[in-house]
Each structure stands twice: as C-alpha cells, then as structure tokens.
Protein backbone atom coordinates (compact mmCIF):
# COMPACT_ATOMS: atom_id res chain seq x y z
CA UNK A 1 -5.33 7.02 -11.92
CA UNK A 2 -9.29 6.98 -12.80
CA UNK A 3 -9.27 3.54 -11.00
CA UNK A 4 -8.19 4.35 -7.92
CA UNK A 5 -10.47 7.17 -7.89
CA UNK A 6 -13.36 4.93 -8.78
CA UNK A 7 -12.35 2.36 -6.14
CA UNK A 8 -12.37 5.19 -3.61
CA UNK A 9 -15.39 6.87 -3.80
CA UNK A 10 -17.28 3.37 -4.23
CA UNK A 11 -15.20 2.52 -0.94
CA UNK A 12 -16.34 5.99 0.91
CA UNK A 13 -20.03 5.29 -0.85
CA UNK A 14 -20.02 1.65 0.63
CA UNK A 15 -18.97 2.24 4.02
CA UNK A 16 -21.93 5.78 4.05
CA UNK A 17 -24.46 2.99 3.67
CA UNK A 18 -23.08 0.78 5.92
CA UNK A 19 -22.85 2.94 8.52
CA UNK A 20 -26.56 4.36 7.59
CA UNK A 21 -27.55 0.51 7.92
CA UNK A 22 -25.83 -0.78 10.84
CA UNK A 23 -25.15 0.89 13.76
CA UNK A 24 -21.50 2.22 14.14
CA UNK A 25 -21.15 0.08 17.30
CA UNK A 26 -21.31 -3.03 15.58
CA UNK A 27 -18.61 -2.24 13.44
C-alpha cells in the first residue's frame, strides 16, 4: 500500500533529523 510507504519513509525521514538534531544519547 502507497500509505504505508508514505508513512515509512516520513518515519525514516523524521527520525534522520532527529538524530541530526539531538544527540543519539538522549534518545
């Protein structure tokens, strides 16, 4: 399904910047 492939790659994009944000310890 296009949705879960959209929900996934926003997921993977969210959690790039994230980490490129916050430090991985903190998480």
């Amino acid at each position: 399904p296009i949705v879960e492939i959209v929900n996934g790659t926003s997921f993977i994009a969210m959690r790039s910047i994230a980490s490129k944000l916050v430090p991985t310890d903190e998480l």
